[in-house]
PDB file of N, CA and C in Angstrom:
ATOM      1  N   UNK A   1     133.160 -47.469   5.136  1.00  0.00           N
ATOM      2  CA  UNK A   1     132.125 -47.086   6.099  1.00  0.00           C
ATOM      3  C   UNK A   1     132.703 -46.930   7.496  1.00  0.00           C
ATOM      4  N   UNK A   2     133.727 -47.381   7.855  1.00  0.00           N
ATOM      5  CA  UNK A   2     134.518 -47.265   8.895  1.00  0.00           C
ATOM      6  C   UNK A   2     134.389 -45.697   9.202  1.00  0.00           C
ATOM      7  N   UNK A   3     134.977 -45.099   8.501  1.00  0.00           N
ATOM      8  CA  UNK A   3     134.777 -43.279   8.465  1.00  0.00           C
ATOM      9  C   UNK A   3     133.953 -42.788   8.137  1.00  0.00           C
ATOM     10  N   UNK A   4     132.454 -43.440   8.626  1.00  0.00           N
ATOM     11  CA  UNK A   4     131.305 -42.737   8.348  1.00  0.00           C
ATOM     12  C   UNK A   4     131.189 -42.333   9.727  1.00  0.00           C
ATOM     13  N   UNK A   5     130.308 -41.048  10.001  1.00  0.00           N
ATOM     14  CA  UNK A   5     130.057 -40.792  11.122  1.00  0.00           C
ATOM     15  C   UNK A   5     128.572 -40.346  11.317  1.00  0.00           C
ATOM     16  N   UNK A   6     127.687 -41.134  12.455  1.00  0.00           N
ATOM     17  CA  UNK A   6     126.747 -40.757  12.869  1.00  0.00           C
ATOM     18  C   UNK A   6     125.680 -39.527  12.903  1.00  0.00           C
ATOM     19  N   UNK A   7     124.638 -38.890  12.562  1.00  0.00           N
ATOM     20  CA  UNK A   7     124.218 -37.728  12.741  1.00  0.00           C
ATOM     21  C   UNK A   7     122.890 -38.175  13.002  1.00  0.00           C
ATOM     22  N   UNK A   8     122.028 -37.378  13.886  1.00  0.00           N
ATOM     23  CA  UNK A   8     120.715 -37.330  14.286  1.00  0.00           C
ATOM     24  C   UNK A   8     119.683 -36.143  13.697  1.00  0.00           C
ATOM     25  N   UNK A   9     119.445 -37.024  12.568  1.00  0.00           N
ATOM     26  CA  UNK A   9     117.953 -36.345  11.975  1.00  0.00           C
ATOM     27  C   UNK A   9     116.864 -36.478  12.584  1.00  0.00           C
ATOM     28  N   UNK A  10     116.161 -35.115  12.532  1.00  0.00           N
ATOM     29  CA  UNK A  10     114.627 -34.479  12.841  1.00  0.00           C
ATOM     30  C   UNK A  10     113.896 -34.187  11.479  1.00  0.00           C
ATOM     31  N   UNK A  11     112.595 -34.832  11.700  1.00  0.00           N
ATOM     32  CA  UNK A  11     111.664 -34.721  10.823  1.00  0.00           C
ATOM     33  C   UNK A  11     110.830 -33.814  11.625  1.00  0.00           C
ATOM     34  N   UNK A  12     110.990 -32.840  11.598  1.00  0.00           N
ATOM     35  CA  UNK A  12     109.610 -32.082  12.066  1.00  0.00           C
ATOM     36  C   UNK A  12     107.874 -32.444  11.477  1.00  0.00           C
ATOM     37  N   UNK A  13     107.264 -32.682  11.980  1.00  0.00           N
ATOM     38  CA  UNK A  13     105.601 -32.653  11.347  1.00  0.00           C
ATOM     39  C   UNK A  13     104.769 -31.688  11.991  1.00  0.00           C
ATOM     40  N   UNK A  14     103.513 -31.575  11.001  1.00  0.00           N
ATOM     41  CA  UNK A  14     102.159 -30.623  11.449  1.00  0.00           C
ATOM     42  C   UNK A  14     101.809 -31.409  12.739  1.00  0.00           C
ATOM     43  N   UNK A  15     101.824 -30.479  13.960  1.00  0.00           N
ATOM     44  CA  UNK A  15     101.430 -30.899  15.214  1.00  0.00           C
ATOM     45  C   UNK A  15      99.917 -30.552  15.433  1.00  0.00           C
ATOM     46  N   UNK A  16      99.125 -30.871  16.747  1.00  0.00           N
ATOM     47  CA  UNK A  16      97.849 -30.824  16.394  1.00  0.00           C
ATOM     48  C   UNK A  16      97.399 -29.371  16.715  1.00  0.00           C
ATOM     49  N   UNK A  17      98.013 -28.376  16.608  1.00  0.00           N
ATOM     50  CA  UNK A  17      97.439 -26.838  16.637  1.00  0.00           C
ATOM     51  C   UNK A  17      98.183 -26.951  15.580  1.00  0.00           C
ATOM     52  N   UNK A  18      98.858 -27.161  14.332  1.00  0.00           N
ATOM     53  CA  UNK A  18      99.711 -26.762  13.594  1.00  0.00           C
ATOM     54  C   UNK A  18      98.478 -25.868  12.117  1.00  0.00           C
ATOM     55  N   UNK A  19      98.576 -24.743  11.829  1.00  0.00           N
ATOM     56  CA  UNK A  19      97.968 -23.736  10.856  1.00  0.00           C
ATOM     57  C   UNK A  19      99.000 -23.544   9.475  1.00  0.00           C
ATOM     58  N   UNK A  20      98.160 -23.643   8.293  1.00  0.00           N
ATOM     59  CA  UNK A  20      99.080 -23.198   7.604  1.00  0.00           C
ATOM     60  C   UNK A  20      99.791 -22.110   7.429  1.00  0.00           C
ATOM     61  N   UNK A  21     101.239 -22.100   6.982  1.00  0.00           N
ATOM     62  CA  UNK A  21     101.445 -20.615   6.892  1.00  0.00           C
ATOM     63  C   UNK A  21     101.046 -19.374   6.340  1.00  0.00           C
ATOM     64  N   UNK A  22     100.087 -19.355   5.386  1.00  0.00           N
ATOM     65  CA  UNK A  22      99.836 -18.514   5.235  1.00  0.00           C
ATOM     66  C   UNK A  22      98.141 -17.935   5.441  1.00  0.00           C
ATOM     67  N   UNK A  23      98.043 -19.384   7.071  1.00  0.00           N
ATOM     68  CA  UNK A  23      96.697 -18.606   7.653  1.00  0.00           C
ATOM     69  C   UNK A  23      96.684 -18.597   8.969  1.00  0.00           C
ATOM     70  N   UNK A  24      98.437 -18.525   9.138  1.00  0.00           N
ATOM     71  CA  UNK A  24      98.664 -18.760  10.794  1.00  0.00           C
ATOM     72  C   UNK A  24      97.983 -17.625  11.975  1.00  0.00           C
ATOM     73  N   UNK A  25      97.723 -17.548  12.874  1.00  0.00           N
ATOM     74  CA  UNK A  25      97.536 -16.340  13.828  1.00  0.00           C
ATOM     75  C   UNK A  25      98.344 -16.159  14.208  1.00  0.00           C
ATOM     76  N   UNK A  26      98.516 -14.464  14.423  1.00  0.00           N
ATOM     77  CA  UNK A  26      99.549 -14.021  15.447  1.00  0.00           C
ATOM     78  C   UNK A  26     100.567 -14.463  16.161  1.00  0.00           C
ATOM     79  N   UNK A  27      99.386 -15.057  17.213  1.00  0.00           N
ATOM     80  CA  UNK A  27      99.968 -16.050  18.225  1.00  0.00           C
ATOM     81  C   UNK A  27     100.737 -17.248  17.622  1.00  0.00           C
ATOM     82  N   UNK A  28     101.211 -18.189  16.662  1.00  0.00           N
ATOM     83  CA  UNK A  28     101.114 -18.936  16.367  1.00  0.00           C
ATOM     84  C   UNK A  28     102.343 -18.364  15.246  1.00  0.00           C
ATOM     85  N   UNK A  29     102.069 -17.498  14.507  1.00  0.00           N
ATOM     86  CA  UNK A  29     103.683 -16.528  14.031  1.00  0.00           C
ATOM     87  C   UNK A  29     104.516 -16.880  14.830  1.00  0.00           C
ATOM     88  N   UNK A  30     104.339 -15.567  15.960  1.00  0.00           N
ATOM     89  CA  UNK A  30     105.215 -15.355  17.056  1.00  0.00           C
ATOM     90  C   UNK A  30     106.016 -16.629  17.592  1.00  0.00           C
ATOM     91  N   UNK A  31     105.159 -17.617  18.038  1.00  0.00           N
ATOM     92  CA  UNK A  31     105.904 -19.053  18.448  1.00  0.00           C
ATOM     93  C   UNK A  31     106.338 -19.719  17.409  1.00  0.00           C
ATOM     94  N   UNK A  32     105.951 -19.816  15.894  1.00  0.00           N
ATOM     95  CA  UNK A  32     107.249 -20.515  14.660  1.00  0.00           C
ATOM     96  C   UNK A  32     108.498 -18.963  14.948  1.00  0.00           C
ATOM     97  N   UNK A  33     107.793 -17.659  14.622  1.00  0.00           N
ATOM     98  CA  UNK A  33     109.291 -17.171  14.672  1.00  0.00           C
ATOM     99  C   UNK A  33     110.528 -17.062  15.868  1.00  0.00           C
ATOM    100  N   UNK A  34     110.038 -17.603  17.058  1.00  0.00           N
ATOM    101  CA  UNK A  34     111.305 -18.150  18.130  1.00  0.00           C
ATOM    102  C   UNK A  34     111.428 -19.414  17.858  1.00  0.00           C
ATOM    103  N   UNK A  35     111.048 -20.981  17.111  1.00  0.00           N
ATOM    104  CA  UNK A  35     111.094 -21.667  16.656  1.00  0.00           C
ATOM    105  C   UNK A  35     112.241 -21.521  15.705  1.00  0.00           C
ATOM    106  N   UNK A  36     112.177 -20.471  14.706  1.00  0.00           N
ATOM    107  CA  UNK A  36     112.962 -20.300  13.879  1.00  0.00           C
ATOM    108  C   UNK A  36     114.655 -19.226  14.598  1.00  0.00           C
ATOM    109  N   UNK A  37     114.449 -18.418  15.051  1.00  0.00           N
ATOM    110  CA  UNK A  37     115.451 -17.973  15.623  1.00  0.00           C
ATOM    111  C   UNK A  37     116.166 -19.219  16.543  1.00  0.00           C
ATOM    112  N   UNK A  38     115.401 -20.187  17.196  1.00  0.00           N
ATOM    113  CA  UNK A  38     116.291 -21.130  18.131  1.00  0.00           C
ATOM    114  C   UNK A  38     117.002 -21.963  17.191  1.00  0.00           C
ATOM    115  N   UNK A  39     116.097 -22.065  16.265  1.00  0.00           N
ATOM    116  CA  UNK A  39     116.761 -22.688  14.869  1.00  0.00           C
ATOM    117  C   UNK A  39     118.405 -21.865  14.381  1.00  0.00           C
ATOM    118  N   UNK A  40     118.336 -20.903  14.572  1.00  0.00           N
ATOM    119  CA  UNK A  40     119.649 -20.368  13.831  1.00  0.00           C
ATOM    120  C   UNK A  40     120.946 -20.060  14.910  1.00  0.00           C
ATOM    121  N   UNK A  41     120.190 -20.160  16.390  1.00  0.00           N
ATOM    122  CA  UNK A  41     121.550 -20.081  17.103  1.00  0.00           C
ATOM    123  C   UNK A  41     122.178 -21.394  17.647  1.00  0.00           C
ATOM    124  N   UNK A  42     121.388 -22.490  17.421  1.00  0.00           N
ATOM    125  CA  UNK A  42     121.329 -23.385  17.501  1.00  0.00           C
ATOM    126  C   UNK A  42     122.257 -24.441  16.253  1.00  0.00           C
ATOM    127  N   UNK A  43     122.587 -23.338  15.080  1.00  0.00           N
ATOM    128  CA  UNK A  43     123.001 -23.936  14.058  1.00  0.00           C
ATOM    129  C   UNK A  43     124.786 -23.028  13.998  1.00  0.00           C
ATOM    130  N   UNK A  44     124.211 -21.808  14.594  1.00  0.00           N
ATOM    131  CA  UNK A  44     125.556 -21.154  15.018  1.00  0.00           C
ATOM    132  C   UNK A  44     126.505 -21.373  16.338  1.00  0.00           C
ATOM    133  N   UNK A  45     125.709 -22.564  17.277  1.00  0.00           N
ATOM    134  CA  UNK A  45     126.481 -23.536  17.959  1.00  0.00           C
ATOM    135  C   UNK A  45     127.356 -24.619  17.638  1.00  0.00           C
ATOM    136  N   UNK A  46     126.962 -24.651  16.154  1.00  0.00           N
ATOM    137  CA  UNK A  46     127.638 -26.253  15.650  1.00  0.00           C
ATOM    138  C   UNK A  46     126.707 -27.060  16.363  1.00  0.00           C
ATOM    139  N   UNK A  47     125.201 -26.957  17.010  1.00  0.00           N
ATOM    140  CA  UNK A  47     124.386 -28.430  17.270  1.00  0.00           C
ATOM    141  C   UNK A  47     124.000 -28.748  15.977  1.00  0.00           C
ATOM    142  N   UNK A  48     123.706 -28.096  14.648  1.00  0.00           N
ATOM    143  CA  UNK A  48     123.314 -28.115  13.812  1.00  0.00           C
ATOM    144  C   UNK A  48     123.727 -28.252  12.539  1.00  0.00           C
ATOM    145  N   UNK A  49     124.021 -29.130  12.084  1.00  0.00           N
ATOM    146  CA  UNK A  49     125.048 -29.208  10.520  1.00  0.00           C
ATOM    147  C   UNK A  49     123.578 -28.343   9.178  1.00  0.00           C
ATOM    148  N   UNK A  50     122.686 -28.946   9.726  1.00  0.00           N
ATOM    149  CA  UNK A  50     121.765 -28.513   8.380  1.00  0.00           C
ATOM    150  C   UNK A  50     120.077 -28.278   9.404  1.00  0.00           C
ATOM    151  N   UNK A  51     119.437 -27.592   8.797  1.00  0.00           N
ATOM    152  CA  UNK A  51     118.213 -26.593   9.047  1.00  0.00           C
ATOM    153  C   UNK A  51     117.372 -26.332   8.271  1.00  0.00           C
ATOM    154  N   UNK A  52     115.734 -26.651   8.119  1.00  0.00           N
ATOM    155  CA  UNK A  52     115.628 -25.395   6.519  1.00  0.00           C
ATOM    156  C   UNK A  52     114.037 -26.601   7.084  1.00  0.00           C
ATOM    157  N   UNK A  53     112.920 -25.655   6.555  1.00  0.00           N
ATOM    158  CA  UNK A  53     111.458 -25.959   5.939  1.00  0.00           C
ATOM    159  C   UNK A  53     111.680 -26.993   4.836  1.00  0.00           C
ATOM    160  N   UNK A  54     110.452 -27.798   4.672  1.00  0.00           N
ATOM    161  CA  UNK A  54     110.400 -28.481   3.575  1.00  0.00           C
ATOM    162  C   UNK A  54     108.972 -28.349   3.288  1.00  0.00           C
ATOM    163  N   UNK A  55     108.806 -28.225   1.450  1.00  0.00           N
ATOM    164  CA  UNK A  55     107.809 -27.716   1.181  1.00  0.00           C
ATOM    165  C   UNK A  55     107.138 -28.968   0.826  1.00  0.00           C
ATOM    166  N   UNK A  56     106.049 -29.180   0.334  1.00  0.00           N
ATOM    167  CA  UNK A  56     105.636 -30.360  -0.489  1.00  0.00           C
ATOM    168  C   UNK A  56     105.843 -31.944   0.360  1.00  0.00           C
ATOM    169  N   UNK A  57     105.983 -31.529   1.495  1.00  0.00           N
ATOM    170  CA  UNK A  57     106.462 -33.024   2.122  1.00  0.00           C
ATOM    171  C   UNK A  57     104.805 -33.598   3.195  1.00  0.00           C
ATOM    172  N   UNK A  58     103.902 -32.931   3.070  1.00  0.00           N
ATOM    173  CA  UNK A  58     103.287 -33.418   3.506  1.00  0.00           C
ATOM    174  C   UNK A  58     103.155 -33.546   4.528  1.00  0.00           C
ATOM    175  N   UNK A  59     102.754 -34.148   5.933  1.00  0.00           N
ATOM    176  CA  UNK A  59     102.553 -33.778   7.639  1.00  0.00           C
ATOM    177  C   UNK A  59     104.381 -33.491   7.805  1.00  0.00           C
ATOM    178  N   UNK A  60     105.433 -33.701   6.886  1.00  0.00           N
ATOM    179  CA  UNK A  60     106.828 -33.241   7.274  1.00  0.00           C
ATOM    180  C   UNK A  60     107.049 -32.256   6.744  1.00  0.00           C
ATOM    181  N   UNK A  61     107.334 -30.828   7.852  1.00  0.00           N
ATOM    182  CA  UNK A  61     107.128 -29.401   7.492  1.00  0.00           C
ATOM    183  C   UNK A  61     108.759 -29.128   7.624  1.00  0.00           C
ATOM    184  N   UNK A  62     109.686 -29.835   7.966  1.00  0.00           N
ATOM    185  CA  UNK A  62     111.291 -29.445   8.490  1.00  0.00           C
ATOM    186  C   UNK A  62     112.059 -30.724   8.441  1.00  0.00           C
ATOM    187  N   UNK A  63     113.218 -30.063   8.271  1.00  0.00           N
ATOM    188  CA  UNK A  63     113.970 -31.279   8.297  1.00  0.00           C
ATOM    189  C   UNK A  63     115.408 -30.689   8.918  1.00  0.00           C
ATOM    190  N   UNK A  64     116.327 -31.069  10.319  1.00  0.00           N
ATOM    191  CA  UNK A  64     117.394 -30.631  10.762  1.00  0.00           C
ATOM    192  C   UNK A  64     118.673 -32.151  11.223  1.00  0.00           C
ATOM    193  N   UNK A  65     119.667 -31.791  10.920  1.00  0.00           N
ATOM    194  CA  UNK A  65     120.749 -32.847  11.054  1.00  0.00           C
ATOM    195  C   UNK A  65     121.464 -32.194  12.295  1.00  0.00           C
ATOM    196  N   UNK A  66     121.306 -32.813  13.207  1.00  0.00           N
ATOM    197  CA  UNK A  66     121.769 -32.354  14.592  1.00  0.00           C
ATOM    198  C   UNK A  66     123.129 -33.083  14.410  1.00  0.00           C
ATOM    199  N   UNK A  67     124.263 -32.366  14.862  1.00  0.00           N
ATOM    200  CA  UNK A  67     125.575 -32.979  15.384  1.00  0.00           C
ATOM    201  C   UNK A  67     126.102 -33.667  16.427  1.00  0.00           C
ATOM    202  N   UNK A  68     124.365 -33.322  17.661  1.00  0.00           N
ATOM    203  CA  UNK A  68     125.365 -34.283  18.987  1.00  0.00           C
ATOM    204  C   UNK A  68     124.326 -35.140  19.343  1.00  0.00           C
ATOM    205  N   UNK A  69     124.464 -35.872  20.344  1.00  0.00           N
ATOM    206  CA  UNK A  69     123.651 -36.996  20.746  1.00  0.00           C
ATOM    207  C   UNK A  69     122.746 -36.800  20.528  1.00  0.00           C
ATOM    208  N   UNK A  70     121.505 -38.552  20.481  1.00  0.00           N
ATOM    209  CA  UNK A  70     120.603 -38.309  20.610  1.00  0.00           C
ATOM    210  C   UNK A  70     120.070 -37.645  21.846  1.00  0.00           C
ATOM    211  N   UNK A  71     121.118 -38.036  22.734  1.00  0.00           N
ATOM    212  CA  UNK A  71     120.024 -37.774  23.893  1.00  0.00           C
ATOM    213  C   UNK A  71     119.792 -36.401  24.229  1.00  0.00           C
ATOM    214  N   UNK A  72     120.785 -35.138  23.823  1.00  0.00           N
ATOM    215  CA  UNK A  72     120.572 -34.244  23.681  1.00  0.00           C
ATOM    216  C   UNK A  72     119.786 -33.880  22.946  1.00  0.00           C
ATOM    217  N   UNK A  73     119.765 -34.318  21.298  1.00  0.00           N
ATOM    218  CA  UNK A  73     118.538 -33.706  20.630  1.00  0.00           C
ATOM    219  C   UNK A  73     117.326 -33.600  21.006  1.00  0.00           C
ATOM    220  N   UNK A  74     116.810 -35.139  21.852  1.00  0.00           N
ATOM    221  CA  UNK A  74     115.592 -35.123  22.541  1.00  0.00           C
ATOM    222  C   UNK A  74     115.430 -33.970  23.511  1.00  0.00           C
ATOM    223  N   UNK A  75     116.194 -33.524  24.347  1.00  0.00           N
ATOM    224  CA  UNK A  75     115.985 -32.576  24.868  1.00  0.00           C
ATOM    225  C   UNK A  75     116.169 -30.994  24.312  1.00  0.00           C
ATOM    226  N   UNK A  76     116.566 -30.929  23.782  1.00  0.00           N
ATOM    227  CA  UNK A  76     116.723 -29.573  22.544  1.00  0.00           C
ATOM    228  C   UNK A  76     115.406 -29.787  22.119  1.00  0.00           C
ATOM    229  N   UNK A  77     114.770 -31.137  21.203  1.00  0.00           N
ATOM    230  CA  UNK A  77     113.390 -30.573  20.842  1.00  0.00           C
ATOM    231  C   UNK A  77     112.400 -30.009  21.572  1.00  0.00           C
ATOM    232  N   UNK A  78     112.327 -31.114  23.111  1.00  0.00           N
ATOM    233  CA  UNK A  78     111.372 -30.802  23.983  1.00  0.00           C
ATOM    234  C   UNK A  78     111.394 -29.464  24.039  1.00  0.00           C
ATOM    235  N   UNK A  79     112.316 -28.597  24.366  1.00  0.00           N
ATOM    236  CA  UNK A  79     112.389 -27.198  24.710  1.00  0.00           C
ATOM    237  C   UNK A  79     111.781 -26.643  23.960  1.00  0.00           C
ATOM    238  N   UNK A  80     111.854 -26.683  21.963  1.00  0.00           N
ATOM    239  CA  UNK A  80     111.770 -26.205  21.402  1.00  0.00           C
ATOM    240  C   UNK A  80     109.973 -25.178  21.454  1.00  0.00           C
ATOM    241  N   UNK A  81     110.175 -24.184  21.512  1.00  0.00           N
ATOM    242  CA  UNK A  81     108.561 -23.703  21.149  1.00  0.00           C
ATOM    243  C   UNK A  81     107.532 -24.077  20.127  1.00  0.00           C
ATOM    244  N   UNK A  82     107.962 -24.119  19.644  1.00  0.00           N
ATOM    245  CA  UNK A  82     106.643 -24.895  18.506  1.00  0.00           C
ATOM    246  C   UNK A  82     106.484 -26.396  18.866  1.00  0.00           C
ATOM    247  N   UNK A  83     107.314 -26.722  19.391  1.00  0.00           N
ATOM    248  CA  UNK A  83     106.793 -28.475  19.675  1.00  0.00           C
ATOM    249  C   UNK A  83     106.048 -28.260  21.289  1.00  0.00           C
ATOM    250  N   UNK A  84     106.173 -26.919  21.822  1.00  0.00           N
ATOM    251  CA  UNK A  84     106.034 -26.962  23.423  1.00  0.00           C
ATOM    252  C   UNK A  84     104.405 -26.925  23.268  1.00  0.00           C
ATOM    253  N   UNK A  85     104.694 -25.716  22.199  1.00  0.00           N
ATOM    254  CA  UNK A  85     103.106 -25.102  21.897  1.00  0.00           C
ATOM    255  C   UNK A  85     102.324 -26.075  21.005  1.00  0.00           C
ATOM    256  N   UNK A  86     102.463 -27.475  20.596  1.00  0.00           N
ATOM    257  CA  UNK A  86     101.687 -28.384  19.842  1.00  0.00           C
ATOM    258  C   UNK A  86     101.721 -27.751  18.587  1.00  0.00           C
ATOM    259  N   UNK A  87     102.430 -26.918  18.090  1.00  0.00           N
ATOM    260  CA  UNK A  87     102.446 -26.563  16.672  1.00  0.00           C
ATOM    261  C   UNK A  87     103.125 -27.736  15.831  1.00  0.00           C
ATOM    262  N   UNK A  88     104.614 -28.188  16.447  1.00  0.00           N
ATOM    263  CA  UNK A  88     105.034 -29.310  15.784  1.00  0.00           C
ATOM    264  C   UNK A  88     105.119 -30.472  16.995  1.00  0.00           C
ATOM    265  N   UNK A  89     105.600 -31.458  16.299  1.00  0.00           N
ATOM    266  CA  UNK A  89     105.761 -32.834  16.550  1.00  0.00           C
ATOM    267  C   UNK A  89     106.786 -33.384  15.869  1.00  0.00           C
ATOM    268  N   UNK A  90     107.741 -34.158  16.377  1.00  0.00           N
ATOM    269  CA  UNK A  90     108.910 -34.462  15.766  1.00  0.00           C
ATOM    270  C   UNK A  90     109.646 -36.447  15.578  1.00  0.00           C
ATOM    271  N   UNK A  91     110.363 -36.423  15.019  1.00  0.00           N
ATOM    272  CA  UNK A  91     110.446 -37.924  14.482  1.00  0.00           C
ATOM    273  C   UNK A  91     111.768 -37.610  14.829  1.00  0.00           C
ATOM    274  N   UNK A  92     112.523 -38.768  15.473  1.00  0.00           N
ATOM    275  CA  UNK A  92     114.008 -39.067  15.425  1.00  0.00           C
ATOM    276  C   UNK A  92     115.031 -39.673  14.577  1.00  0.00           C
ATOM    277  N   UNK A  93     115.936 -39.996  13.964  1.00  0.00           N
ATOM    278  CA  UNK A  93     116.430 -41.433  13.534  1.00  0.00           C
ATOM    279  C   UNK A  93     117.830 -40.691  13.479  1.00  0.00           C
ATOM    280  N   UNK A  94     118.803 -41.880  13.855  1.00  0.00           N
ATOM    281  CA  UNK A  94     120.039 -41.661  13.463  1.00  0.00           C
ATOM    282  C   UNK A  94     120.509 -42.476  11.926  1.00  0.00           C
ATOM    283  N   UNK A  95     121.035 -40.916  11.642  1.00  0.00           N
ATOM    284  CA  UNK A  95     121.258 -41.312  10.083  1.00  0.00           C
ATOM    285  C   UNK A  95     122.972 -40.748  10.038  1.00  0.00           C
ATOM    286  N   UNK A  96     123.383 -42.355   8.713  1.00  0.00           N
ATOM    287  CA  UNK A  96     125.194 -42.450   8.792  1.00  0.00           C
ATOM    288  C   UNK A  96     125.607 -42.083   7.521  1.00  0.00           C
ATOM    289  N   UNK A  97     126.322 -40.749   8.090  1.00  0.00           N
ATOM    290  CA  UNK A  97     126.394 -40.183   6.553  1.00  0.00           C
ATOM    291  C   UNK A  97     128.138 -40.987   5.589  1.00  0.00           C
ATOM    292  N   UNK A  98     127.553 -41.456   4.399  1.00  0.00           N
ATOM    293  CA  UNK A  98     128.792 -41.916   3.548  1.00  0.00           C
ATOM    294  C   UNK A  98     129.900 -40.660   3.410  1.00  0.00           C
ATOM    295  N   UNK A  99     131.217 -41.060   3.963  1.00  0.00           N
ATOM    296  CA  UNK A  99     132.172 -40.528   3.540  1.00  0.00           C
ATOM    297  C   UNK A  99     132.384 -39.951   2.185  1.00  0.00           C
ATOM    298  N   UNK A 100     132.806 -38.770   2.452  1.00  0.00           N
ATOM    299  CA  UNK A 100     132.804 -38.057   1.402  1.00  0.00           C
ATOM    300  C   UNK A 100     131.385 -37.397   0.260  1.00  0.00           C
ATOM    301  N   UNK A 101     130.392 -37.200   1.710  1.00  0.00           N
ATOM    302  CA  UNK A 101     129.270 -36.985   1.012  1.00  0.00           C
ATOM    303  C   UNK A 101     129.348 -35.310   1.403  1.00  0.00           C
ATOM    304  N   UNK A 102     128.321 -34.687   1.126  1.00  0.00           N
ATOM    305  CA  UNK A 102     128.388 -33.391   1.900  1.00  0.00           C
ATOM    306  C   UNK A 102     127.422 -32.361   0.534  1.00  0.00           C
ATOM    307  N   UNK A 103     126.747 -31.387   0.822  1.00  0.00           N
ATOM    308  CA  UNK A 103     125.997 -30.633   0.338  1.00  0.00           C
ATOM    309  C   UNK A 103     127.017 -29.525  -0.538  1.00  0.00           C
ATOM    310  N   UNK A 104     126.378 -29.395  -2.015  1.00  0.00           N
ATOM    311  CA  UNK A 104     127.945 -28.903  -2.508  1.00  0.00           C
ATOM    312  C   UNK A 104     127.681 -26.964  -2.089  1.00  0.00           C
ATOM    313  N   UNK A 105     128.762 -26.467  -1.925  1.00  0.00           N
ATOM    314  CA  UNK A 105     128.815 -24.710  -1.638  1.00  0.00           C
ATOM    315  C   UNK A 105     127.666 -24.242  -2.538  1.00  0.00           C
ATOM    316  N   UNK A 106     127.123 -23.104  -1.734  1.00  0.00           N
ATOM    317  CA  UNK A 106     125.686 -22.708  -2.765  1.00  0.00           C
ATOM    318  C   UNK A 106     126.830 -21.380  -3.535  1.00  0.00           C
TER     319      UNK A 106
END
């Protein structure tokens, strides 16, 4: 465990404007889809080891493994549009990943 190293997971949840997707408005598109684009340059920074919706999880709609501080993540979420716009709401925890773990090549 010595060579485990730290990462900061986000639980995204249904925030209190949060609509389902497939009865979202317009308005409410538009702000998940810059949600989702901040999502991908954000992952093409290296802030992001992992990204992606989760289905079936109940008020937890996302799940992302940030690479740098917490204290940055907190501020990366704040920014984020869907949490600005009360669509989401988000959970912190630092989680220590076991050596030699890792998601196998799709």
């Amino acid at each position: 465990m010595a060579a485990s190293r730290p990462y900061i997971l986000v639980c995204l949840k249904k925030g209190p404007v949060y609509e389902l997707p497939d009865a979202r408005s317009p308005e409410q598109k538009a702000i998940v889809w810059e949600h989702v684009r901040r999502n991908m340059r954000l992952k093409a920074q290296g802030k992001k080891a992992l990204v992606g919706p989760l289905a079936g999880g109940g008020e937890i709609v996302g799940i992302s493994v940030f690479t740098v501080p917490e204290s940055e993540v907190t501020l990366l979420m704040e920014e984020d549009p869907g949490v600005r716009a009360g669509v989401f709401v988000y959970q912190i925890a630092t989680w220590q990943e076991v050596p030699g773990s890792g998601l196998p090549a799709a």
